[in-house]
PDB file of N, CA and C in Angstrom:
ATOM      1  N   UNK A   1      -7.848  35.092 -41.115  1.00  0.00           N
ATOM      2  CA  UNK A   1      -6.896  34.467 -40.218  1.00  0.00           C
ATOM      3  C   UNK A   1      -5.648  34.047 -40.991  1.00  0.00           C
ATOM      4  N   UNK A   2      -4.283  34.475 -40.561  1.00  0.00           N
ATOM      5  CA  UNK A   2      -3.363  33.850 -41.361  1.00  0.00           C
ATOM      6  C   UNK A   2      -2.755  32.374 -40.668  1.00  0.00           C
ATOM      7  N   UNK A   3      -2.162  32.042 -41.983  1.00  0.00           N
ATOM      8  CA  UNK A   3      -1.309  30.510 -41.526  1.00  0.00           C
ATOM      9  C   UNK A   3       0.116  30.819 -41.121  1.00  0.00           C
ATOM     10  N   UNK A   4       0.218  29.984 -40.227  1.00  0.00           N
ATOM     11  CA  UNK A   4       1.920  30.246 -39.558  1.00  0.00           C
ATOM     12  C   UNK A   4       2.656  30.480 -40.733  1.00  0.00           C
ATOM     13  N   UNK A   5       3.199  29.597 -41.119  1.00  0.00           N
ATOM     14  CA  UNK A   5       3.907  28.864 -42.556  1.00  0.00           C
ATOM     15  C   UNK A   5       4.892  28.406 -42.170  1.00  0.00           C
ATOM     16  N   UNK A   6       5.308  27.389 -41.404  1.00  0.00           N
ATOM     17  CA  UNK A   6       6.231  27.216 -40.672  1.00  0.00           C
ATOM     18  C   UNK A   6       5.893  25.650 -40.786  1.00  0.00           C
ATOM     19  N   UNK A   7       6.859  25.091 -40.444  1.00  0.00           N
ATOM     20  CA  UNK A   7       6.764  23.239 -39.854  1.00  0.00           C
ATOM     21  C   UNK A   7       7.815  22.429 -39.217  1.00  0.00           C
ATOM     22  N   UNK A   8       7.072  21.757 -38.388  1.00  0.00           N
ATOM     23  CA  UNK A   8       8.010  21.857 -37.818  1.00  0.00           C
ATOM     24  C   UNK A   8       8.371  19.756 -37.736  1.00  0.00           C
ATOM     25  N   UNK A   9      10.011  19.671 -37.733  1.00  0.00           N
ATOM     26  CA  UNK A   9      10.113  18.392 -37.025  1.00  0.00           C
ATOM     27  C   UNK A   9      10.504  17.572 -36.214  1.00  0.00           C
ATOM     28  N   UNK A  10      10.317  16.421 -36.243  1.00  0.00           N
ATOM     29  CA  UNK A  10      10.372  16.026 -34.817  1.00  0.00           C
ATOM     30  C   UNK A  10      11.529  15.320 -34.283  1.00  0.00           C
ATOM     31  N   UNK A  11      12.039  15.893 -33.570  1.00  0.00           N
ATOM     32  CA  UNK A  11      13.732  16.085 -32.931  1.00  0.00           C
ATOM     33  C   UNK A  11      13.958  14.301 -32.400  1.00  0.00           C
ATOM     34  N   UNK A  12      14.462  13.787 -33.440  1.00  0.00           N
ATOM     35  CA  UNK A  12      14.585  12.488 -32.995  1.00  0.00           C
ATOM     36  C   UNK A  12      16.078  12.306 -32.509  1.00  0.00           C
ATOM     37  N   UNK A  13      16.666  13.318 -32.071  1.00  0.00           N
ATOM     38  CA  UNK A  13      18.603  12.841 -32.046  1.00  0.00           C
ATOM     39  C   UNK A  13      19.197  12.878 -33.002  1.00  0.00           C
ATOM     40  N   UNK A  14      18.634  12.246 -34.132  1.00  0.00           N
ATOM     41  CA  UNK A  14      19.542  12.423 -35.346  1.00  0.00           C
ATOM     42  C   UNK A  14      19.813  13.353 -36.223  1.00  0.00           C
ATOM     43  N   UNK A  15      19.365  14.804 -35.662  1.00  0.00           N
ATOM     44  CA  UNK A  15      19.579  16.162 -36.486  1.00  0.00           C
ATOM     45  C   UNK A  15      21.316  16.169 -36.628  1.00  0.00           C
ATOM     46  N   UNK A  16      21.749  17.126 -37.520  1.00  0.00           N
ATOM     47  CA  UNK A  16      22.709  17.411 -37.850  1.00  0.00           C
ATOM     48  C   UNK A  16      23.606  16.252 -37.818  1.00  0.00           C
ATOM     49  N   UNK A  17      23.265  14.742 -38.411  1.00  0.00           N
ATOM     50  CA  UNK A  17      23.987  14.186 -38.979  1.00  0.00           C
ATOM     51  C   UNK A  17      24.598  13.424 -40.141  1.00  0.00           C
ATOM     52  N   UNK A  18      25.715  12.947 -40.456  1.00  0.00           N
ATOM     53  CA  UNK A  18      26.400  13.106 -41.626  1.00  0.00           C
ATOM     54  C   UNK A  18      25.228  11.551 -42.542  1.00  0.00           C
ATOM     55  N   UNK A  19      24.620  10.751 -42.050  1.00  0.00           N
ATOM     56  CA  UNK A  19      24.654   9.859 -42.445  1.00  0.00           C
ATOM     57  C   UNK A  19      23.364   9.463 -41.935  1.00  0.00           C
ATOM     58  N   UNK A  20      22.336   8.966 -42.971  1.00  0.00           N
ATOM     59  CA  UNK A  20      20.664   9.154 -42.618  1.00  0.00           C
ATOM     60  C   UNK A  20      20.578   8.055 -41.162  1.00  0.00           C
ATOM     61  N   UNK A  21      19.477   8.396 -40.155  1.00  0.00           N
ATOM     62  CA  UNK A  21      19.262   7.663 -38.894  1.00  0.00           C
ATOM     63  C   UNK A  21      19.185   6.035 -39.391  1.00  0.00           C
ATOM     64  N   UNK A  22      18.603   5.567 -40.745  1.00  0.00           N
ATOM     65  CA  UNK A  22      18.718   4.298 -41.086  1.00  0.00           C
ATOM     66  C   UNK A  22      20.026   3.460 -41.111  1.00  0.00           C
ATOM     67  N   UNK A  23      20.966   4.393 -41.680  1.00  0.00           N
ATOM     68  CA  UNK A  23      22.300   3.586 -41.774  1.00  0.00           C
ATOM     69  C   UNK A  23      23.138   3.590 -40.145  1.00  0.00           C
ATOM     70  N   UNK A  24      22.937   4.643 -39.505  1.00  0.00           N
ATOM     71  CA  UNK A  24      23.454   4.572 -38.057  1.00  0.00           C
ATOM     72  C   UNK A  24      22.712   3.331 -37.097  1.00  0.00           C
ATOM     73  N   UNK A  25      21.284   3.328 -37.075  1.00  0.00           N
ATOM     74  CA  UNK A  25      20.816   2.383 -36.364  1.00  0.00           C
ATOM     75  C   UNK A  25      21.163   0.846 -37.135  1.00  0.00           C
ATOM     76  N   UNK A  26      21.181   1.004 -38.334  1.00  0.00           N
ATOM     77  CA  UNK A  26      21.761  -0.386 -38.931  1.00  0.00           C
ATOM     78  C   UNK A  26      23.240  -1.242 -38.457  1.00  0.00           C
ATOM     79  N   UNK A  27      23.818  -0.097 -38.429  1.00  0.00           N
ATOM     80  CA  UNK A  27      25.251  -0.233 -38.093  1.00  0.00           C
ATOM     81  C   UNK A  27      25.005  -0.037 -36.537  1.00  0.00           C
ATOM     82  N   UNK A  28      24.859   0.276 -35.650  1.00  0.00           N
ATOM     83  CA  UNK A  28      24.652  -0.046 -34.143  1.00  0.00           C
ATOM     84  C   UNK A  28      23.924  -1.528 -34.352  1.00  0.00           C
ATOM     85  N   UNK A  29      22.981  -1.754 -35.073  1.00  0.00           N
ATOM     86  CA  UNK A  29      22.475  -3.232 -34.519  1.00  0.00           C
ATOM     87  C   UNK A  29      23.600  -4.537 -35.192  1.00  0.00           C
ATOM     88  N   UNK A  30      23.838  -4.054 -35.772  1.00  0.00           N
ATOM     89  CA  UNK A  30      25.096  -5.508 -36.410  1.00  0.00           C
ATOM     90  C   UNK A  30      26.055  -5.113 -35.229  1.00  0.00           C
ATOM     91  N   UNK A  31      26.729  -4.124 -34.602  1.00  0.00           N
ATOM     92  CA  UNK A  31      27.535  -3.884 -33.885  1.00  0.00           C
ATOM     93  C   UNK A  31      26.993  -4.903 -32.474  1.00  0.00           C
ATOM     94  N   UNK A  32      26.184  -4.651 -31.503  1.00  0.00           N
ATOM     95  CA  UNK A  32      25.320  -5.233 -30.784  1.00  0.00           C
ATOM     96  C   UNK A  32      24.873  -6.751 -31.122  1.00  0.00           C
ATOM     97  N   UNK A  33      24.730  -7.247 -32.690  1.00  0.00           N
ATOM     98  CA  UNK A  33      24.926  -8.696 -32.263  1.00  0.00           C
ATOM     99  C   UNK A  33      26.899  -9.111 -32.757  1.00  0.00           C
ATOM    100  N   UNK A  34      26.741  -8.458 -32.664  1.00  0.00           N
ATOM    101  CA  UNK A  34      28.276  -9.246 -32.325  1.00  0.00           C
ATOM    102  C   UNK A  34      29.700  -9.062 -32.875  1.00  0.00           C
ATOM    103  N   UNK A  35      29.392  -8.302 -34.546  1.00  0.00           N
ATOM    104  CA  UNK A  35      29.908  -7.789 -35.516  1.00  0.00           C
ATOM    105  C   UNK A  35      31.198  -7.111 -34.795  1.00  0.00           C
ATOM    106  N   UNK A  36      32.053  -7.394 -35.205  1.00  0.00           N
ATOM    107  CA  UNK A  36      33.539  -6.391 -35.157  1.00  0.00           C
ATOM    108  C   UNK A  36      33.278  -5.160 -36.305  1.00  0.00           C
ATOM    109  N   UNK A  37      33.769  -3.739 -35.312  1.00  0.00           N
ATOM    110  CA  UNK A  37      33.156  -2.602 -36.445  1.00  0.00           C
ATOM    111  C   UNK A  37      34.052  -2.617 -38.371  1.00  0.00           C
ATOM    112  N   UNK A  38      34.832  -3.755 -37.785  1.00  0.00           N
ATOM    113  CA  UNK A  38      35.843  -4.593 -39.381  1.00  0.00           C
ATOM    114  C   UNK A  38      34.758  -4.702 -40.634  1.00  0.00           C
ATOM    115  N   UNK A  39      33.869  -5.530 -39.178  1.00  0.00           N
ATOM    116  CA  UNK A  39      32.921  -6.442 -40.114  1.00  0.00           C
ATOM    117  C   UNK A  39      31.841  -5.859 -40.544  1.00  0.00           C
ATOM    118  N   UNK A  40      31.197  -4.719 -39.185  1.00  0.00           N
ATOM    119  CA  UNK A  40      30.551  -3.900 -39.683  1.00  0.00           C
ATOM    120  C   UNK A  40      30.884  -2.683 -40.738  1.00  0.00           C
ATOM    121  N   UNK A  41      31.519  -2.434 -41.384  1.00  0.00           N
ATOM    122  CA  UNK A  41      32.056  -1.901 -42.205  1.00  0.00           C
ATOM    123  C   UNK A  41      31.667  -2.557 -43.329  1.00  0.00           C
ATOM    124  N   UNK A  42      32.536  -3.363 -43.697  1.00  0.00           N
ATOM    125  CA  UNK A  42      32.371  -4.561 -44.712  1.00  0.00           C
ATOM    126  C   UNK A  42      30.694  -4.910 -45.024  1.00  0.00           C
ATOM    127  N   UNK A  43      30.079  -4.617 -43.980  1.00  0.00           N
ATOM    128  CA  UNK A  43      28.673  -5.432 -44.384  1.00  0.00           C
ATOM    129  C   UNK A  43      27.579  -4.030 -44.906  1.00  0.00           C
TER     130      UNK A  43
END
């Protein structure tokens, strides 16, 4: 029996972007409490 060889992952939205899903959701949640994107920048 052969093995696929393939793998596959799991399409969370954040394909093809510049900047890992950690630092985007980081920066949306300082944005959301309250942060000016100034400040979010800065932080």
């Amino acid at each position: 029996m052969q093995k696929c060889k393939r793998y596959f992952v799991e399409r969370d939205g954040f394909e093809n972007m510049t900047y890992p899903k950690e630092v985007i959701t980081e920066a949306l949640h300082l944005y959301a409490q309250g942060l000016s994107l100034a400040e979010t920048v800065a932080t």
